[in-house]
PDB file of N, CA and C in Angstrom:
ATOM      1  N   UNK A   1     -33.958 -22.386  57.825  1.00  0.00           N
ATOM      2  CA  UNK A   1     -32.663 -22.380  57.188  1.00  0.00           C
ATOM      3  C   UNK A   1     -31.670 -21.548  58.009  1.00  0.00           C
ATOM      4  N   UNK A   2     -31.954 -20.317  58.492  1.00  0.00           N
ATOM      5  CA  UNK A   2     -31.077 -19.308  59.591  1.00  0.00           C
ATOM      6  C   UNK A   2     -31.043 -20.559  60.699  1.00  0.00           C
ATOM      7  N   UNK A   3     -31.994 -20.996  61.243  1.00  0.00           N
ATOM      8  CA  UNK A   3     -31.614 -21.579  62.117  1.00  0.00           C
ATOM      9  C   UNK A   3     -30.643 -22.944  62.143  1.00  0.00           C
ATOM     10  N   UNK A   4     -30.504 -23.244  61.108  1.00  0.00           N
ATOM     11  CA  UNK A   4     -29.563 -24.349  60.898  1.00  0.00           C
ATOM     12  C   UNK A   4     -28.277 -24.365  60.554  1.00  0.00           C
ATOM     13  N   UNK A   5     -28.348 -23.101  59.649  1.00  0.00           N
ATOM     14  CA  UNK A   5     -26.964 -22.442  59.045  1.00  0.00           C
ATOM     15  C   UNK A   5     -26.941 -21.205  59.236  1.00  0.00           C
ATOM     16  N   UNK A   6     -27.254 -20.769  60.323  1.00  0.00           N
ATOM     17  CA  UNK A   6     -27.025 -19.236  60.775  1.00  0.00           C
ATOM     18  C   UNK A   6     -27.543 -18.332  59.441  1.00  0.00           C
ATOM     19  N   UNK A   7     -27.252 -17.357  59.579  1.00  0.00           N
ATOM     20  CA  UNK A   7     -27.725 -15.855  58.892  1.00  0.00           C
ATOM     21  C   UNK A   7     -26.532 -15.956  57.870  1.00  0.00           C
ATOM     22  N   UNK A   8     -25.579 -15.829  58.009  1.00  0.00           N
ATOM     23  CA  UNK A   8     -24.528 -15.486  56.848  1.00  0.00           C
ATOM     24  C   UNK A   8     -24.339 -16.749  56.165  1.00  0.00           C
ATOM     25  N   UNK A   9     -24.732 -18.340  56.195  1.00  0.00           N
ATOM     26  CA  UNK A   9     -25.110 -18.698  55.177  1.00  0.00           C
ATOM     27  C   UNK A   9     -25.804 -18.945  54.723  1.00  0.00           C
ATOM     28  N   UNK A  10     -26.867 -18.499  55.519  1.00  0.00           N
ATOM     29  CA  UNK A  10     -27.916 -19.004  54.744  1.00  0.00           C
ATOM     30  C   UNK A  10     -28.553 -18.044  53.602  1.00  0.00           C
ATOM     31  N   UNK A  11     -28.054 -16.475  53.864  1.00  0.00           N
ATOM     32  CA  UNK A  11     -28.012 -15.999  52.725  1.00  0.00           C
ATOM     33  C   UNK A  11     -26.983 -15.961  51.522  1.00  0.00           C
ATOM     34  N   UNK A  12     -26.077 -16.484  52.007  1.00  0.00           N
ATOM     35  CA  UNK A  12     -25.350 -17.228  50.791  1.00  0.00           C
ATOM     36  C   UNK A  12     -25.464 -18.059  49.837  1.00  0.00           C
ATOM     37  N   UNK A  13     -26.488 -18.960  50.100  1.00  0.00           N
ATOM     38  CA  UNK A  13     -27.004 -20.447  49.967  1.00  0.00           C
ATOM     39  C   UNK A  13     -28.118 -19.571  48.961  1.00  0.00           C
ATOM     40  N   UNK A  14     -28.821 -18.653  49.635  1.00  0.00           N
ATOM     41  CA  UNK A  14     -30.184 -18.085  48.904  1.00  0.00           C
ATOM     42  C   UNK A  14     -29.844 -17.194  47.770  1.00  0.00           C
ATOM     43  N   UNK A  15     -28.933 -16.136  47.972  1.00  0.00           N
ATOM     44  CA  UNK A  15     -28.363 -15.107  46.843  1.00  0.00           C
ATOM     45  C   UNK A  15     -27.111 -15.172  46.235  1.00  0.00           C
ATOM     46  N   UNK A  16     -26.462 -16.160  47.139  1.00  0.00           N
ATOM     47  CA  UNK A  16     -25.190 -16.539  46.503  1.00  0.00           C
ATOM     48  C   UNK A  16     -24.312 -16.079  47.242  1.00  0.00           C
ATOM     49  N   UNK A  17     -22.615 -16.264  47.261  1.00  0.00           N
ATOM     50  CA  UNK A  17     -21.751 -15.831  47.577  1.00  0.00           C
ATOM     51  C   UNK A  17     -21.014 -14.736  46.652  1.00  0.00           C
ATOM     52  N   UNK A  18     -21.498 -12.755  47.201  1.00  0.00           N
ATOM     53  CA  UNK A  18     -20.824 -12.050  46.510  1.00  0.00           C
ATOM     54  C   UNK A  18     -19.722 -11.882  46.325  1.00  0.00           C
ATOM     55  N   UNK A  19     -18.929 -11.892  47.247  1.00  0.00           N
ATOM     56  CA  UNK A  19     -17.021 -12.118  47.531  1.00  0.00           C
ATOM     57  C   UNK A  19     -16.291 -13.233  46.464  1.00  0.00           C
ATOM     58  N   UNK A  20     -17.349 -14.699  46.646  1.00  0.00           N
ATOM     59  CA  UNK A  20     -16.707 -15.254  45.695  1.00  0.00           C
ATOM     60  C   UNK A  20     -17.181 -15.327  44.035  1.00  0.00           C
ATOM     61  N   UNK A  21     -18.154 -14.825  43.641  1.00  0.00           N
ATOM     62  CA  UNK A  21     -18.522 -13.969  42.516  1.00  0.00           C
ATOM     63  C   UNK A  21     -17.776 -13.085  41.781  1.00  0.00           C
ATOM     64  N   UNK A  22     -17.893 -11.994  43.229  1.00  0.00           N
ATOM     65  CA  UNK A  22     -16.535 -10.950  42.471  1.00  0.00           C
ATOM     66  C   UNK A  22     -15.038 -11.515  42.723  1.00  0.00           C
ATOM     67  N   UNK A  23     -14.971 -12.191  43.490  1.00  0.00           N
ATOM     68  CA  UNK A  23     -13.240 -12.369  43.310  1.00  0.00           C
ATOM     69  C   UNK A  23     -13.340 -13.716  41.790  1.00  0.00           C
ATOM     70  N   UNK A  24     -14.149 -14.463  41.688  1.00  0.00           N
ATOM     71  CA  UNK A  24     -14.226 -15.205  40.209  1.00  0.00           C
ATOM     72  C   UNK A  24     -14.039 -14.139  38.664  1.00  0.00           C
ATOM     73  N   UNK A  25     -15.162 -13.198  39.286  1.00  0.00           N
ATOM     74  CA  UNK A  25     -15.059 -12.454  38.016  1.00  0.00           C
ATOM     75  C   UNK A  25     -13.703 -11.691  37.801  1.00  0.00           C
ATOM     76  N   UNK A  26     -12.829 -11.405  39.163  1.00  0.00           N
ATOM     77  CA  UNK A  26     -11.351 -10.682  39.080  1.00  0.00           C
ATOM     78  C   UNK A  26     -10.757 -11.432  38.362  1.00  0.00           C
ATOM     79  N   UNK A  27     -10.441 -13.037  38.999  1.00  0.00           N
ATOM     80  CA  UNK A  27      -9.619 -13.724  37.812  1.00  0.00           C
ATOM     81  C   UNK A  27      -9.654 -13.684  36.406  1.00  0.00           C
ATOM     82  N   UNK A  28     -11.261 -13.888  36.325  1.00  0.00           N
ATOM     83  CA  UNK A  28     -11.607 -13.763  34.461  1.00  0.00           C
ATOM     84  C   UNK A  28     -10.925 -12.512  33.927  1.00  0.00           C
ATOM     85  N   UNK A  29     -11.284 -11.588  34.670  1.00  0.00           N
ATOM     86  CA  UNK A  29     -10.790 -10.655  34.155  1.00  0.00           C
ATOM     87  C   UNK A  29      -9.101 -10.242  33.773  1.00  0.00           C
ATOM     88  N   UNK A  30      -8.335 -10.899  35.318  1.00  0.00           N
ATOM     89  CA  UNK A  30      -6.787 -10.880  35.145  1.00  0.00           C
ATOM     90  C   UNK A  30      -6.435 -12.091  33.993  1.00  0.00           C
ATOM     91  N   UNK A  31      -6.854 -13.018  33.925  1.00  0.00           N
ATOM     92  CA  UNK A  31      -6.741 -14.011  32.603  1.00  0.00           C
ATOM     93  C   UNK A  31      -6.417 -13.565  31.356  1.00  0.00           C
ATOM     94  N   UNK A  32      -7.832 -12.392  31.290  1.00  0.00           N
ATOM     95  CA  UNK A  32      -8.422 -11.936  30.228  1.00  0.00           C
ATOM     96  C   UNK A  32      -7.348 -10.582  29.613  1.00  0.00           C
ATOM     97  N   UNK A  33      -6.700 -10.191  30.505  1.00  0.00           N
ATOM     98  CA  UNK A  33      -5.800  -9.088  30.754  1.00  0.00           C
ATOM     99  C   UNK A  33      -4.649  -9.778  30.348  1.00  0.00           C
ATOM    100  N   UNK A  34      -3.964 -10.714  31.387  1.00  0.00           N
ATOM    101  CA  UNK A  34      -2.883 -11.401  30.785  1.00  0.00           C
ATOM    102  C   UNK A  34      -2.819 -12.072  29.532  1.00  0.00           C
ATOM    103  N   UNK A  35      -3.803 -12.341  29.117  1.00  0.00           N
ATOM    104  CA  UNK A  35      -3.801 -12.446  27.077  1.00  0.00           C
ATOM    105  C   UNK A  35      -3.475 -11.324  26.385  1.00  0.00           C
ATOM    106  N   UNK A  36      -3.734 -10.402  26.702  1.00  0.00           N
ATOM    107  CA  UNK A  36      -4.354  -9.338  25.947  1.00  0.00           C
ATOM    108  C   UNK A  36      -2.759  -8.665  26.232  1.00  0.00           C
ATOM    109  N   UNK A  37      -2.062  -8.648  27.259  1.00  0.00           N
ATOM    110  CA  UNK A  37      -1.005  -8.284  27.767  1.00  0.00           C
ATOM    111  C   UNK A  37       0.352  -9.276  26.919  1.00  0.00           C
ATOM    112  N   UNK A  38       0.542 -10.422  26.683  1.00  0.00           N
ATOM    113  CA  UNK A  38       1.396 -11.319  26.026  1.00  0.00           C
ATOM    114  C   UNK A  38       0.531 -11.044  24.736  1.00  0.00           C
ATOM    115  N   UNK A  39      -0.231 -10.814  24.009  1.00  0.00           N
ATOM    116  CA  UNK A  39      -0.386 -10.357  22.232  1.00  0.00           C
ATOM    117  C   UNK A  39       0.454  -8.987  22.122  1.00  0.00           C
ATOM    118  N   UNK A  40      -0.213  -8.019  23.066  1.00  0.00           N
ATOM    119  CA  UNK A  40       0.701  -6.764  23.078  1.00  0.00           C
ATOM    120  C   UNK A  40       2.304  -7.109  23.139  1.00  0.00           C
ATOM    121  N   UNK A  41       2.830  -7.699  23.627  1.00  0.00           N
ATOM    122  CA  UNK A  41       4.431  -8.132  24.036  1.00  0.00           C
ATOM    123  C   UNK A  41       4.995  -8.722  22.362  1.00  0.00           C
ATOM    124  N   UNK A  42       3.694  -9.490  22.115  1.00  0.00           N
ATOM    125  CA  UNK A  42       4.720 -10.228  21.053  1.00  0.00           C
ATOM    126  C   UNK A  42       4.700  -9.395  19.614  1.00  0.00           C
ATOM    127  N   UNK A  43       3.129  -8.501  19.804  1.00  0.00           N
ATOM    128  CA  UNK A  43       3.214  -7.598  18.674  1.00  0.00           C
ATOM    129  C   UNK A  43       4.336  -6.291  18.649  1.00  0.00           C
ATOM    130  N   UNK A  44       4.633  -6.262  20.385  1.00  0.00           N
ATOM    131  CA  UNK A  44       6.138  -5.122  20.390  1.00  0.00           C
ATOM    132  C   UNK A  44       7.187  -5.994  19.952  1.00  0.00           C
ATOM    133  N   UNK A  45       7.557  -7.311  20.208  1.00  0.00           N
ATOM    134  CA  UNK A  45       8.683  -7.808  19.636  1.00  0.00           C
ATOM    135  C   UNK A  45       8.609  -7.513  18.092  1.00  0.00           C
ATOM    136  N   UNK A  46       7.355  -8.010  17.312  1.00  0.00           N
ATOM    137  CA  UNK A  46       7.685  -7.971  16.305  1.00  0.00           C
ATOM    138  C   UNK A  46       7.844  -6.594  15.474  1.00  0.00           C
ATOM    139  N   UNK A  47       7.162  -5.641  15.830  1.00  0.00           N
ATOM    140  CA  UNK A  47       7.424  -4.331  15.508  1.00  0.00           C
ATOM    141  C   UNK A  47       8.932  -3.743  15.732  1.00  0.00           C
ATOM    142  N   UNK A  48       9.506  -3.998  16.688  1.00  0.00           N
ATOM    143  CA  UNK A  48      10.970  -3.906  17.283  1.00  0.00           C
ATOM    144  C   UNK A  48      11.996  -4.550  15.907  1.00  0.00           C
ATOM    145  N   UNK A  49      11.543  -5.608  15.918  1.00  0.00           N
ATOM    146  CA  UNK A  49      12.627  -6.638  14.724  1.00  0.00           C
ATOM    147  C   UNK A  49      11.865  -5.675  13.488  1.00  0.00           C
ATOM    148  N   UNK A  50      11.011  -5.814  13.059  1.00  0.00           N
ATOM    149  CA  UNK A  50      10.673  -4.909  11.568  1.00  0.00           C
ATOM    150  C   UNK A  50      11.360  -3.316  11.684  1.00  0.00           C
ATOM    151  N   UNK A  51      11.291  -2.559  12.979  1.00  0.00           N
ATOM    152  CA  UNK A  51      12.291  -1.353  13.146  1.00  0.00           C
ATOM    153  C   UNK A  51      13.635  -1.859  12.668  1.00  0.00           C
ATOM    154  N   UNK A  52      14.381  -2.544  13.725  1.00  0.00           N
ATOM    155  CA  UNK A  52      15.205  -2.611  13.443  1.00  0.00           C
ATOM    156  C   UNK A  52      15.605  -3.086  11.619  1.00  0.00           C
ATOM    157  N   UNK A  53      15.251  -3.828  10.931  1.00  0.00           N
ATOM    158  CA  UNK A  53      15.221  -4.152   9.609  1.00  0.00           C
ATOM    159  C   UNK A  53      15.251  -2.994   8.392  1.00  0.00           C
ATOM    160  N   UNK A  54      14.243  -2.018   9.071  1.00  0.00           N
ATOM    161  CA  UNK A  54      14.095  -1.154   8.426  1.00  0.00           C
ATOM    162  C   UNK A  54      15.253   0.250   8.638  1.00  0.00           C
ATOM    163  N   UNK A  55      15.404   0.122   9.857  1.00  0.00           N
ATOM    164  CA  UNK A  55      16.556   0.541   9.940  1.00  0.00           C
ATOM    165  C   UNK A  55      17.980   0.385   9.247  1.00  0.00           C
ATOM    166  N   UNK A  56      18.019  -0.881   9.093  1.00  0.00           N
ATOM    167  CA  UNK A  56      18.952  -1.454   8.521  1.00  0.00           C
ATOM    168  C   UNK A  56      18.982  -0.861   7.580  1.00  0.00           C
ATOM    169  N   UNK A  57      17.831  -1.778   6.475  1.00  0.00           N
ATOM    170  CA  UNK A  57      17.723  -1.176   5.097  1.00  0.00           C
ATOM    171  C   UNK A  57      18.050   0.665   4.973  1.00  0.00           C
ATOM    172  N   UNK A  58      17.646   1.247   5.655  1.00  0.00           N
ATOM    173  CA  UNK A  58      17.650   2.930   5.459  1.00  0.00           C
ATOM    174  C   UNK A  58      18.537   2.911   5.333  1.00  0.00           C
ATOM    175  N   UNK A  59      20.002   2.239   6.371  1.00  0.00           N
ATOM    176  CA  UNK A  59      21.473   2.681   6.335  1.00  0.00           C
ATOM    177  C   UNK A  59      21.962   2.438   5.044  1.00  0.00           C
ATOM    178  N   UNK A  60      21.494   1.207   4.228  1.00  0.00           N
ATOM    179  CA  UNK A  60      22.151   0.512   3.230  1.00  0.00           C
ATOM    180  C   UNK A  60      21.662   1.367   2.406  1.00  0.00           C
ATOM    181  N   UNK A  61      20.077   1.981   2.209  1.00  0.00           N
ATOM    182  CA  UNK A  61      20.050   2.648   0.876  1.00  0.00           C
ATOM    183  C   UNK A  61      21.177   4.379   0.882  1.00  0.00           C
ATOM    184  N   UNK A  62      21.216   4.693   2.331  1.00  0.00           N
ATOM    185  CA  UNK A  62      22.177   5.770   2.189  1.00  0.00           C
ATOM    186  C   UNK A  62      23.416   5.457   2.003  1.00  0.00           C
ATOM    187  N   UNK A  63      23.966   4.578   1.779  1.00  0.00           N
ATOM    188  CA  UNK A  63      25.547   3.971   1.423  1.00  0.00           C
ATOM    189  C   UNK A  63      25.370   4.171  -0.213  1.00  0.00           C
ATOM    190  N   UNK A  64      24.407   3.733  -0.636  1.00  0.00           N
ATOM    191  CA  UNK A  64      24.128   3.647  -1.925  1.00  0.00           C
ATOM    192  C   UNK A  64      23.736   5.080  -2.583  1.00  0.00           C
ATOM    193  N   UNK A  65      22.946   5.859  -2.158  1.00  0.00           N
ATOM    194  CA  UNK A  65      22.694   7.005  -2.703  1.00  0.00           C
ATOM    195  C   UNK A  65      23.562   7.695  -2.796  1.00  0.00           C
ATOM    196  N   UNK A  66      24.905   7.736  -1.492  1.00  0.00           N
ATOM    197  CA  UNK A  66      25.893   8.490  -1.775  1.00  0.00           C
ATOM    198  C   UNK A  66      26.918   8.183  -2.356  1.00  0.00           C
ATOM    199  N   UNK A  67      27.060   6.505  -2.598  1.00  0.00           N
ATOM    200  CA  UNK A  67      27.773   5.795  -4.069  1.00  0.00           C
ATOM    201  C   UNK A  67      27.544   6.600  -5.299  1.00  0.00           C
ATOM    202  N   UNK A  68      25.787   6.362  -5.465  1.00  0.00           N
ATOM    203  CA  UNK A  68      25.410   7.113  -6.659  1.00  0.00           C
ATOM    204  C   UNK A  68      25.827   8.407  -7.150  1.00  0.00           C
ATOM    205  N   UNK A  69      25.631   9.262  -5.802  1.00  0.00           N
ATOM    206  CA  UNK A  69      25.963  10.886  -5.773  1.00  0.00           C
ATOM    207  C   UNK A  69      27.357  10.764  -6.207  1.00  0.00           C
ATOM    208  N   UNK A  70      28.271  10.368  -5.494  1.00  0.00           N
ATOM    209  CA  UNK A  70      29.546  10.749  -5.785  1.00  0.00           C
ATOM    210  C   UNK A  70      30.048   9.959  -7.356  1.00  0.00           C
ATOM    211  N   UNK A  71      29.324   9.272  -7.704  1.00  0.00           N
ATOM    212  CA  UNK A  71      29.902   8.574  -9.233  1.00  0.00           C
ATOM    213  C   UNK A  71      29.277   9.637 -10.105  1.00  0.00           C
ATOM    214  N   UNK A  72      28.104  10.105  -9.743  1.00  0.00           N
ATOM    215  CA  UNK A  72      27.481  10.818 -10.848  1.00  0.00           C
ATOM    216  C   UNK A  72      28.327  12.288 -10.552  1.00  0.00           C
ATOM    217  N   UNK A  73      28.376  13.082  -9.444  1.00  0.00           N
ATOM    218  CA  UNK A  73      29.321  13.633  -9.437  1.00  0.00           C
ATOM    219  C   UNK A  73      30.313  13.609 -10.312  1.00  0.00           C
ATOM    220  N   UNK A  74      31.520  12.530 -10.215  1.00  0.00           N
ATOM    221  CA  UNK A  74      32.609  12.287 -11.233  1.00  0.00           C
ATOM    222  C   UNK A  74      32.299  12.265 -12.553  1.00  0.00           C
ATOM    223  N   UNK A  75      31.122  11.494 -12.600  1.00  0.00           N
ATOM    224  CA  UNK A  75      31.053  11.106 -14.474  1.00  0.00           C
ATOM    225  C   UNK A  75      30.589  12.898 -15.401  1.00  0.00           C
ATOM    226  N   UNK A  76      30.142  13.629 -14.123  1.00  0.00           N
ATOM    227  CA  UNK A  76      29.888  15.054 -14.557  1.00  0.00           C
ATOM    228  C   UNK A  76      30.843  15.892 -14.566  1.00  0.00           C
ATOM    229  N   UNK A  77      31.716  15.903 -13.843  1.00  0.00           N
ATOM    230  CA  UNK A  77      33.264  16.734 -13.901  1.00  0.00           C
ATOM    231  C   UNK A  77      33.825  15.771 -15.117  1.00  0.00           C
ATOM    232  N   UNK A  78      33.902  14.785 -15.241  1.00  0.00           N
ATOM    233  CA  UNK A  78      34.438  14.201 -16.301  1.00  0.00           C
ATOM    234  C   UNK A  78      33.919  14.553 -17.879  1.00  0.00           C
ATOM    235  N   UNK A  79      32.314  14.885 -18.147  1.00  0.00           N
ATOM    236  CA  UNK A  79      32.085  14.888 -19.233  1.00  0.00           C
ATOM    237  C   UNK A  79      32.039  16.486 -19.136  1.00  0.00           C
ATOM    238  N   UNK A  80      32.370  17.684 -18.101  1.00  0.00           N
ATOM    239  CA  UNK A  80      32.791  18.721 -18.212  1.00  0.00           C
ATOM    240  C   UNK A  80      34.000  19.079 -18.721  1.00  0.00           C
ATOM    241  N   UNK A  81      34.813  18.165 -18.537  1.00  0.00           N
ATOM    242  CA  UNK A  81      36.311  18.396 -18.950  1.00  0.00           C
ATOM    243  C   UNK A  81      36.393  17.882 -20.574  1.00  0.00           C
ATOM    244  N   UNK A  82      35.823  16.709 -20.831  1.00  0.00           N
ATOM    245  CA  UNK A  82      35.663  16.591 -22.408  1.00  0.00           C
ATOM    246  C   UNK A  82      35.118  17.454 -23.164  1.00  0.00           C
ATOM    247  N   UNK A  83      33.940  18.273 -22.455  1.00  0.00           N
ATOM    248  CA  UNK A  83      33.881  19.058 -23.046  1.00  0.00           C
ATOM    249  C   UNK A  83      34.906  20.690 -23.927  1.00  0.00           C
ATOM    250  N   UNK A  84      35.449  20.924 -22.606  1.00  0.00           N
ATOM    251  CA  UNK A  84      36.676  21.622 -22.274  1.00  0.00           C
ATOM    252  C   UNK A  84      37.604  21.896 -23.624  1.00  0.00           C
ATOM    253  N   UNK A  85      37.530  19.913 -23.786  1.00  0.00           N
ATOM    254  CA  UNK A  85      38.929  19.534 -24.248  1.00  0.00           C
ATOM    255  C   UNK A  85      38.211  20.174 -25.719  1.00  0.00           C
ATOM    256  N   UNK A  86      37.439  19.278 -26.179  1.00  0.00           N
ATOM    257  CA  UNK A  86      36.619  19.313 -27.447  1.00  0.00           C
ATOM    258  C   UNK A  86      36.413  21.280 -27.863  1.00  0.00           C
ATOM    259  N   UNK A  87      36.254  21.796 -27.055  1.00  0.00           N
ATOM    260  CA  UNK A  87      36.337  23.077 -27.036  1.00  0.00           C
ATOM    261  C   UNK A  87      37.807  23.070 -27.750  1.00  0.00           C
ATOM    262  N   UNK A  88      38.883  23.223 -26.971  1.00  0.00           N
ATOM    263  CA  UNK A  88      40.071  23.584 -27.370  1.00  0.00           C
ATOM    264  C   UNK A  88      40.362  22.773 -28.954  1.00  0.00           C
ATOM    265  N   UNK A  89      40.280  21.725 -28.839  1.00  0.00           N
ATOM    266  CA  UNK A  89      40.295  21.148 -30.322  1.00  0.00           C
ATOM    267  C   UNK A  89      39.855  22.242 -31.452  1.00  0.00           C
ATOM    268  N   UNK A  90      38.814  22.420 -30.615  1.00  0.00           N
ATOM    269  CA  UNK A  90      37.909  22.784 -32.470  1.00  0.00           C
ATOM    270  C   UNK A  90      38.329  23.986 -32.380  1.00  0.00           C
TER     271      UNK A  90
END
């Protein structure tokens, strides 16, 4: 077999080709990577859009809490002053 196909293939032929083994198994592996790499991407997009959302929402409930604050505010100076008044009445 050396003598027909020299030494370097003919142990190729017998144990295989390591170079192209390991450069096969590199691809599997970069394949295997580039999946794993586009799930990560699309699970940051979607985490990004749910931030942002939630963001959102936070701003809107603080528009609202300080609606609340400042009405309840008023309706309390207001039922302070009835009181006031009701004082002076009686």
């Amino acid at each position: 077999m050396i003598a027909d196909k020299g030494l370097d293939k003919a142990i190729k032929e017998v144990w295989g080709d390591l170079n192209a083994q390991l450069e096969e198994e590199r691809e599997d592996s970069i394949l295997a990577l580039r999946a794993v790499i586009g799930r990560s991407n699309r699970s940051l997009i979607a985490l990004k859009k749910e931030l942002d959302s939630l963001s959102s929402d936070n701003v809107k409930l603080r528009q609202r809490v300080y609606t609340l604050e400042s009405k309840l505010s008023g309706l309390i100076e207001k039922l302070s002053e009835n009181k006031k008044i009701k004082k002076l009445i009686e």
